[in-house]
PDB file of N, CA and C in Angstrom:
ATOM      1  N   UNK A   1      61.134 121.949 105.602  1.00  0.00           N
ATOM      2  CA  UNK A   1      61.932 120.959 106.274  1.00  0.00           C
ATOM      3  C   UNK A   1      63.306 121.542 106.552  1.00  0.00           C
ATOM      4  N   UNK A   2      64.045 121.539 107.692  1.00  0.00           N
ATOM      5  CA  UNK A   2      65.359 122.106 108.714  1.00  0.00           C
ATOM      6  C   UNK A   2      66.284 121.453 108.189  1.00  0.00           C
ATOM      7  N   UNK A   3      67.755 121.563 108.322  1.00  0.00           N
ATOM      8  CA  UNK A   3      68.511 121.108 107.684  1.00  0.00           C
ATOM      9  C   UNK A   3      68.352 119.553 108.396  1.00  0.00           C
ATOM     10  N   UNK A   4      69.564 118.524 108.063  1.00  0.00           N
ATOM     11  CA  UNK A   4      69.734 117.429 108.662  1.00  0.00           C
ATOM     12  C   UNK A   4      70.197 117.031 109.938  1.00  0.00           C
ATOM     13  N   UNK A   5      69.570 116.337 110.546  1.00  0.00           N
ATOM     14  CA  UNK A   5      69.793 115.691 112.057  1.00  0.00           C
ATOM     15  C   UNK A   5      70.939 114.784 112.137  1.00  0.00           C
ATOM     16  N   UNK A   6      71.742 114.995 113.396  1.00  0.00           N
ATOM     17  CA  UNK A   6      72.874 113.990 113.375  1.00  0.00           C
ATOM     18  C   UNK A   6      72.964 112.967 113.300  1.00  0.00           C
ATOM     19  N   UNK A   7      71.928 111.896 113.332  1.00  0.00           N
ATOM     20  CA  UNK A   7      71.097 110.916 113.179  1.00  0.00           C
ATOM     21  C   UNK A   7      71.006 110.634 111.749  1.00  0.00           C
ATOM     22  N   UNK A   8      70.640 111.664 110.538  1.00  0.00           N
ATOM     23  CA  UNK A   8      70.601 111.170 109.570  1.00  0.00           C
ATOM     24  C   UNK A   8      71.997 111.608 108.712  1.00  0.00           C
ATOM     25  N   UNK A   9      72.557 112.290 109.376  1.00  0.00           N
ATOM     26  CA  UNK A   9      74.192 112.138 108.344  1.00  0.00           C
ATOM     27  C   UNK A   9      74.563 111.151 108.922  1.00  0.00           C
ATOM     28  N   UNK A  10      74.752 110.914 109.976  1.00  0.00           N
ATOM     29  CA  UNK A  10      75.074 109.275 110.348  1.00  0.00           C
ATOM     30  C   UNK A  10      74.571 108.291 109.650  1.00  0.00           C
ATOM     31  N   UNK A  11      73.315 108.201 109.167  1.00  0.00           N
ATOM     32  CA  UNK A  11      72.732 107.378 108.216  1.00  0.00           C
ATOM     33  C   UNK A  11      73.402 107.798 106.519  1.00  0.00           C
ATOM     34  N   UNK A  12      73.109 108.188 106.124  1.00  0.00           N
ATOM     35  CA  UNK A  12      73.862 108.735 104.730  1.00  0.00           C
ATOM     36  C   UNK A  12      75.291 108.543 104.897  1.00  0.00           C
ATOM     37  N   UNK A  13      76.193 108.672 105.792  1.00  0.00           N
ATOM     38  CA  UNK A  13      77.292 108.167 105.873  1.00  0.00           C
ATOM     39  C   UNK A  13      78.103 107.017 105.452  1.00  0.00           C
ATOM     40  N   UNK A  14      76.840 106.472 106.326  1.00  0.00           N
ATOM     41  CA  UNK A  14      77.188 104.895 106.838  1.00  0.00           C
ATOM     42  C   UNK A  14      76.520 104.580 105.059  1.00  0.00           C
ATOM     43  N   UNK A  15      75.576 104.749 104.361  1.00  0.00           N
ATOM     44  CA  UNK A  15      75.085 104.077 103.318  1.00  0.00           C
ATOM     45  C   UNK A  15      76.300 104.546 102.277  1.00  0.00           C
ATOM     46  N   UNK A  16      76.721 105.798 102.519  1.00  0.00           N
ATOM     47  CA  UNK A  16      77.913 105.496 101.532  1.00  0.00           C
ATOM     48  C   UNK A  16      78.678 104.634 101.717  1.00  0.00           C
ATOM     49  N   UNK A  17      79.825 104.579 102.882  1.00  0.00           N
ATOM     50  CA  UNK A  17      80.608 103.271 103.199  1.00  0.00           C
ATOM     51  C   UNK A  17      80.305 102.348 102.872  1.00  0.00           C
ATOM     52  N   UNK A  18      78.776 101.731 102.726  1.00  0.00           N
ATOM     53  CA  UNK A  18      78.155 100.435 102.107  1.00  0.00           C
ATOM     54  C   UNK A  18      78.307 100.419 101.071  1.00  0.00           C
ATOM     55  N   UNK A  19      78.106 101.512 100.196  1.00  0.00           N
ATOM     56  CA  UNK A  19      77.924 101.072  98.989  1.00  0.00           C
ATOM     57  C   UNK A  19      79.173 101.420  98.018  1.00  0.00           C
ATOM     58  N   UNK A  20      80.195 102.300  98.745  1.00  0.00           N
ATOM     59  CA  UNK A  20      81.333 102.652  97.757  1.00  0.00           C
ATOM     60  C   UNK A  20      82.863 101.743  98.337  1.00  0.00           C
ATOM     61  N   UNK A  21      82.715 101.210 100.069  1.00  0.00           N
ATOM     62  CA  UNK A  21      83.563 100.694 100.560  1.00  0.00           C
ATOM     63  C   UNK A  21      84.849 101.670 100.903  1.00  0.00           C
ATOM     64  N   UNK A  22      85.602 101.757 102.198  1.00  0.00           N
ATOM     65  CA  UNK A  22      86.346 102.464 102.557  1.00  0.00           C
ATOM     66  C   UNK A  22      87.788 103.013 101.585  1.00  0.00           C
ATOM     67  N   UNK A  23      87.939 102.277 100.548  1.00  0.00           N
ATOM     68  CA  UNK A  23      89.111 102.168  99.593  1.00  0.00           C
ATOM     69  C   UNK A  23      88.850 102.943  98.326  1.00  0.00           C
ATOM     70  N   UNK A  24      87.255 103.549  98.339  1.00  0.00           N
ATOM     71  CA  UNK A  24      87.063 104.122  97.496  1.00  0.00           C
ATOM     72  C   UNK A  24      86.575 105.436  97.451  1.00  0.00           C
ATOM     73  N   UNK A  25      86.364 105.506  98.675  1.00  0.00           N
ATOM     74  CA  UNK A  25      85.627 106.988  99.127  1.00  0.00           C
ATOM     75  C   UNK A  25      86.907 108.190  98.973  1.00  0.00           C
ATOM     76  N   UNK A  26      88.693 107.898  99.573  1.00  0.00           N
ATOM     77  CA  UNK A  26      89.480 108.681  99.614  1.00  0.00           C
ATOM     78  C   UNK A  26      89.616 109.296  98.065  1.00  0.00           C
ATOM     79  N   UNK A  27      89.531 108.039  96.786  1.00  0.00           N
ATOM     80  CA  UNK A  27      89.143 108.340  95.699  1.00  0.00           C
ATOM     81  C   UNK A  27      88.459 109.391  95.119  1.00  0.00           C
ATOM     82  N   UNK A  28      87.394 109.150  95.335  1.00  0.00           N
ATOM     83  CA  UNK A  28      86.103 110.355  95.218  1.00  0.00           C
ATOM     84  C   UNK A  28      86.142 111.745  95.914  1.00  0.00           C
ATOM     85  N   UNK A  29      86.936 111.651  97.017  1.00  0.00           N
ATOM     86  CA  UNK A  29      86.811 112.990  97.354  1.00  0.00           C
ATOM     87  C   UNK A  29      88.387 113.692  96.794  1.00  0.00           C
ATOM     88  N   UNK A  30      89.535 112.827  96.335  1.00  0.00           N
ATOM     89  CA  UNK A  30      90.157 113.773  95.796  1.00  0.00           C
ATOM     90  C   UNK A  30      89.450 114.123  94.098  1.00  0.00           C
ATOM     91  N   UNK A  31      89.117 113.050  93.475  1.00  0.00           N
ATOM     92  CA  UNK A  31      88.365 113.761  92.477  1.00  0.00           C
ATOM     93  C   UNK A  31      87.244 115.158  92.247  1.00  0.00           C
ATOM     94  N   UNK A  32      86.510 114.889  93.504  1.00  0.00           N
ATOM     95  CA  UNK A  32      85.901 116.193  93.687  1.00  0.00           C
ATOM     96  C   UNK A  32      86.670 117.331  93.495  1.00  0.00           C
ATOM     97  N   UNK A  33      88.064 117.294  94.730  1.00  0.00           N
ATOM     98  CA  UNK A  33      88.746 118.202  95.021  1.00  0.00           C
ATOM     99  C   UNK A  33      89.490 118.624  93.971  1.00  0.00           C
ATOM    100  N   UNK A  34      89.718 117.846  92.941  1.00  0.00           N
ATOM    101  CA  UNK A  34      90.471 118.616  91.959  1.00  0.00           C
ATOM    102  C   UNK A  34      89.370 119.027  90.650  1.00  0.00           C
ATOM    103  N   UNK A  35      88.078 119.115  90.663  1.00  0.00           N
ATOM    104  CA  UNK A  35      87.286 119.296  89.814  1.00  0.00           C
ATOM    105  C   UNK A  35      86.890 120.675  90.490  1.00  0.00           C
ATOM    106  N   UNK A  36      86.716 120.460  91.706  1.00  0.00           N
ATOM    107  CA  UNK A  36      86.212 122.329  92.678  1.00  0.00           C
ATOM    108  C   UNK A  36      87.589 123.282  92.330  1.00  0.00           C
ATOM    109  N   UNK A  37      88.908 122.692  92.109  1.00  0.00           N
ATOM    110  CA  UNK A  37      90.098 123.643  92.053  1.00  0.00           C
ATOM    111  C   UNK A  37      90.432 123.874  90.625  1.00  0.00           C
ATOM    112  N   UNK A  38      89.796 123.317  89.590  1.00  0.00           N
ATOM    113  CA  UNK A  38      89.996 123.140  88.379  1.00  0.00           C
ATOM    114  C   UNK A  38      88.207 123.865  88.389  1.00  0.00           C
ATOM    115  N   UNK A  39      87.115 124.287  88.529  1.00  0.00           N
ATOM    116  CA  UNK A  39      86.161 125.381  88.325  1.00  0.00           C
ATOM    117  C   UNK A  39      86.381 126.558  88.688  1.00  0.00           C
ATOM    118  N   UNK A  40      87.820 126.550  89.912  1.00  0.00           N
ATOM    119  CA  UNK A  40      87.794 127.736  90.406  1.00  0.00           C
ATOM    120  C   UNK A  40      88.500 128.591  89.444  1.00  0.00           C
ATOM    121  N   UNK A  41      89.703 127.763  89.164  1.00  0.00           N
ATOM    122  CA  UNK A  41      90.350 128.227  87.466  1.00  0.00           C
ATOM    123  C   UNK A  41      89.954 128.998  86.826  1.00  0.00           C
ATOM    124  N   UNK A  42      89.107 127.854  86.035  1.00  0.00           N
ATOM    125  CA  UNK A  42      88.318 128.556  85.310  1.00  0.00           C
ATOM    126  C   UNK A  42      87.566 130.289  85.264  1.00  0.00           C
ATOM    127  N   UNK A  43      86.902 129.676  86.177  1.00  0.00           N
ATOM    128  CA  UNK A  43      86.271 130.736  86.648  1.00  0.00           C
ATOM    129  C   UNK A  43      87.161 132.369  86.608  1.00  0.00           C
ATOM    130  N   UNK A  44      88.199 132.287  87.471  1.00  0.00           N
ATOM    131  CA  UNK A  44      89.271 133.167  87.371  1.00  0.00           C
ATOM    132  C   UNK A  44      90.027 133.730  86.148  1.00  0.00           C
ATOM    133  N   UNK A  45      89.852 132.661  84.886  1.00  0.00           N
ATOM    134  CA  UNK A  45      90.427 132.810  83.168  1.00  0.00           C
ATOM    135  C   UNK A  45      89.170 133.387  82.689  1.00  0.00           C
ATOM    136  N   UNK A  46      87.662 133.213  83.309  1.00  0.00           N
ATOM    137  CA  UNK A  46      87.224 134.329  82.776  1.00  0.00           C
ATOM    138  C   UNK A  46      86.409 135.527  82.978  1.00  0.00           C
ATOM    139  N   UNK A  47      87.324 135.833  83.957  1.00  0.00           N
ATOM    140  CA  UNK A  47      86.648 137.688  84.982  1.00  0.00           C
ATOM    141  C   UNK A  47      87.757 137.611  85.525  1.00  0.00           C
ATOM    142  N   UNK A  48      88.978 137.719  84.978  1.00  0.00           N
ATOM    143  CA  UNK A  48      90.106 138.103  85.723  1.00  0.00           C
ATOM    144  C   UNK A  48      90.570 139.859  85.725  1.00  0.00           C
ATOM    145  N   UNK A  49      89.820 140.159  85.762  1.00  0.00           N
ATOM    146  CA  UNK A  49      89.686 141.845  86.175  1.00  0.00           C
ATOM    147  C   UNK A  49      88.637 141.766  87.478  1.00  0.00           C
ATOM    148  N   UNK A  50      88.206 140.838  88.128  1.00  0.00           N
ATOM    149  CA  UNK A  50      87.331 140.983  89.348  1.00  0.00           C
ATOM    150  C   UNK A  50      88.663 140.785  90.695  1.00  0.00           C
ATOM    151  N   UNK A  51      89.325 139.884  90.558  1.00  0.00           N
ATOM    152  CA  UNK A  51      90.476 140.552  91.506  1.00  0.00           C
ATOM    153  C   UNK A  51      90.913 141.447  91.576  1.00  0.00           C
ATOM    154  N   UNK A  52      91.375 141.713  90.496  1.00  0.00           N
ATOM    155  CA  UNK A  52      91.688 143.182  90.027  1.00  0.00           C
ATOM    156  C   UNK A  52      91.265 144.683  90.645  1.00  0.00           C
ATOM    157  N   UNK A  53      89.843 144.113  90.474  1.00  0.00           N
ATOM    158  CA  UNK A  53      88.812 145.846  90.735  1.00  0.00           C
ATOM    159  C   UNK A  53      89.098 145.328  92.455  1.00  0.00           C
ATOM    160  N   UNK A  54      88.736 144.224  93.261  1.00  0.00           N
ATOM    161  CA  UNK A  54      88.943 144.081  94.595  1.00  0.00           C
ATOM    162  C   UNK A  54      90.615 144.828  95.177  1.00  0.00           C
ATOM    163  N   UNK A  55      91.701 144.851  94.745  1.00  0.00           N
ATOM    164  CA  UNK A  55      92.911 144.999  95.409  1.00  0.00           C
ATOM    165  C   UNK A  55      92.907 146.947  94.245  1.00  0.00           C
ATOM    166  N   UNK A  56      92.557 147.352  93.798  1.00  0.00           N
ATOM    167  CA  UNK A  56      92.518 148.892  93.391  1.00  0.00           C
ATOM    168  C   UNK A  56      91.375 149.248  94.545  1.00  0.00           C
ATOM    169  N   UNK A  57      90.177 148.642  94.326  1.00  0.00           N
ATOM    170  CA  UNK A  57      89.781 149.252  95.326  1.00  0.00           C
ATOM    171  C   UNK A  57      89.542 149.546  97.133  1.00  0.00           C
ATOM    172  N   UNK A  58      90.430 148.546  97.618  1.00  0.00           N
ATOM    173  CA  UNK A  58      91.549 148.451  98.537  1.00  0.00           C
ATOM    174  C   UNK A  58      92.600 149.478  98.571  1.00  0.00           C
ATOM    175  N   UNK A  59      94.011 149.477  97.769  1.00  0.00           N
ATOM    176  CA  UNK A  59      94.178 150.672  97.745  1.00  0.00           C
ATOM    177  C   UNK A  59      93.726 152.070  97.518  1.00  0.00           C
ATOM    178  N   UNK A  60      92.607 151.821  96.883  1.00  0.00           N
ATOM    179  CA  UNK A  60      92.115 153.537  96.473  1.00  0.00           C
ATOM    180  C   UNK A  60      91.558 153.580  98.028  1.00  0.00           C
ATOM    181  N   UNK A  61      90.745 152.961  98.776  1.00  0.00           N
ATOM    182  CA  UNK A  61      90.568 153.064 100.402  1.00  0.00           C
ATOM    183  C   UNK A  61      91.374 153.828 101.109  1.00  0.00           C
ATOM    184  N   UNK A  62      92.610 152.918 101.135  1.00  0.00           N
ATOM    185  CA  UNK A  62      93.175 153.457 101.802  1.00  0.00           C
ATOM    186  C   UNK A  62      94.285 154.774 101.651  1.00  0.00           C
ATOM    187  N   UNK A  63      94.497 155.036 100.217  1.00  0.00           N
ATOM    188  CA  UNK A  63      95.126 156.372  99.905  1.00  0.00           C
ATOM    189  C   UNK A  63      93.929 157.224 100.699  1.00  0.00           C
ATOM    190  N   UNK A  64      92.777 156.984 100.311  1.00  0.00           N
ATOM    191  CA  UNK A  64      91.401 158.205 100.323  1.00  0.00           C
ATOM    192  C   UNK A  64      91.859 158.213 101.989  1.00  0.00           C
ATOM    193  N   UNK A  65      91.919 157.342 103.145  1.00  0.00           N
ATOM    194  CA  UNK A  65      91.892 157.362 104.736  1.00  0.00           C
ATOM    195  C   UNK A  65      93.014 158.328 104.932  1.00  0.00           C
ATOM    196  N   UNK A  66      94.209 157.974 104.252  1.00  0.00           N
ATOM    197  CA  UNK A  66      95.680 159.044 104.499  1.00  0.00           C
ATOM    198  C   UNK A  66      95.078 160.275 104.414  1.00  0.00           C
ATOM    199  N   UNK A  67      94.656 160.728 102.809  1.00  0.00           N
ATOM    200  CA  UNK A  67      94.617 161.891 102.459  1.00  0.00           C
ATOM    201  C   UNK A  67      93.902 162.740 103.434  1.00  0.00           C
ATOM    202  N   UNK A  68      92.366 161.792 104.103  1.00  0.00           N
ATOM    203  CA  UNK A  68      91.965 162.541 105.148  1.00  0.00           C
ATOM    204  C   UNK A  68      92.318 162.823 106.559  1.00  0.00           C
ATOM    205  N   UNK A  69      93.298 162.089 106.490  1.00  0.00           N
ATOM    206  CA  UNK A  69      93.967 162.192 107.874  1.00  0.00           C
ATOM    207  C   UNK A  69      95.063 163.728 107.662  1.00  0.00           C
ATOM    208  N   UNK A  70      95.533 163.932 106.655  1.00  0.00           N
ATOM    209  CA  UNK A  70      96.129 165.151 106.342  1.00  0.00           C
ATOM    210  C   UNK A  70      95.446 166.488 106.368  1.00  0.00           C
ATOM    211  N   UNK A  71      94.084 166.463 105.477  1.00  0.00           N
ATOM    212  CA  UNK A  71      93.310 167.442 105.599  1.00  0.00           C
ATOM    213  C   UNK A  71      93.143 167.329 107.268  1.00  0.00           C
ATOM    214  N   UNK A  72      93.085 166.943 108.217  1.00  0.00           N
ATOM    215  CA  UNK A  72      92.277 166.774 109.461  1.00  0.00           C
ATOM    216  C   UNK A  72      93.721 167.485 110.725  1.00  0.00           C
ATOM    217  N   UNK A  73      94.846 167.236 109.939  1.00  0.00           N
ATOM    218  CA  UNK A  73      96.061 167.665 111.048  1.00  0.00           C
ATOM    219  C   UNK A  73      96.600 169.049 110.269  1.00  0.00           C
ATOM    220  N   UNK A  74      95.628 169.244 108.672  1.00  0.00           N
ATOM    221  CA  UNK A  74      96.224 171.066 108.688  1.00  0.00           C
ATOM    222  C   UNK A  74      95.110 171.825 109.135  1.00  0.00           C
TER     223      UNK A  74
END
């Protein structure tokens, strides 16, 4: 089965509005939003050497591109 038809998020939509009412939905989605930014946290307190290895190995890139650009103009 394909993802969903515009037809039925329109339906799922609309059954939320029914059942949570417009005053409560802005609710729920900042709660989400601070539960997705509060996992991301987390997440980051524990593999905080994975940014880390991303921005060394970024610079080690690009020292390695210089250096060959030197070998290439002697």
């Amino acid at each position: 089965m394909g993802p969903f038809s515009f037809k039925e998020l329109l339906l799922i939509l609309l059954l939320v509005l029914i059942l949570f009412g417009a005053k409560k939905i802005p609710e729920l989605a900042k709660g989400l939003g601070s539960g997705v930014k509060e996992f991301k946290k987390a997440a980051k307190e524990l593999n905080p050497d994975a940014d880390d290895a991303g921005a060394k190995a970024a610079s080690t890139n690009d020292a390695g591109d210089s250096s060959t650009g030197d070998k290439q103009s002697s």
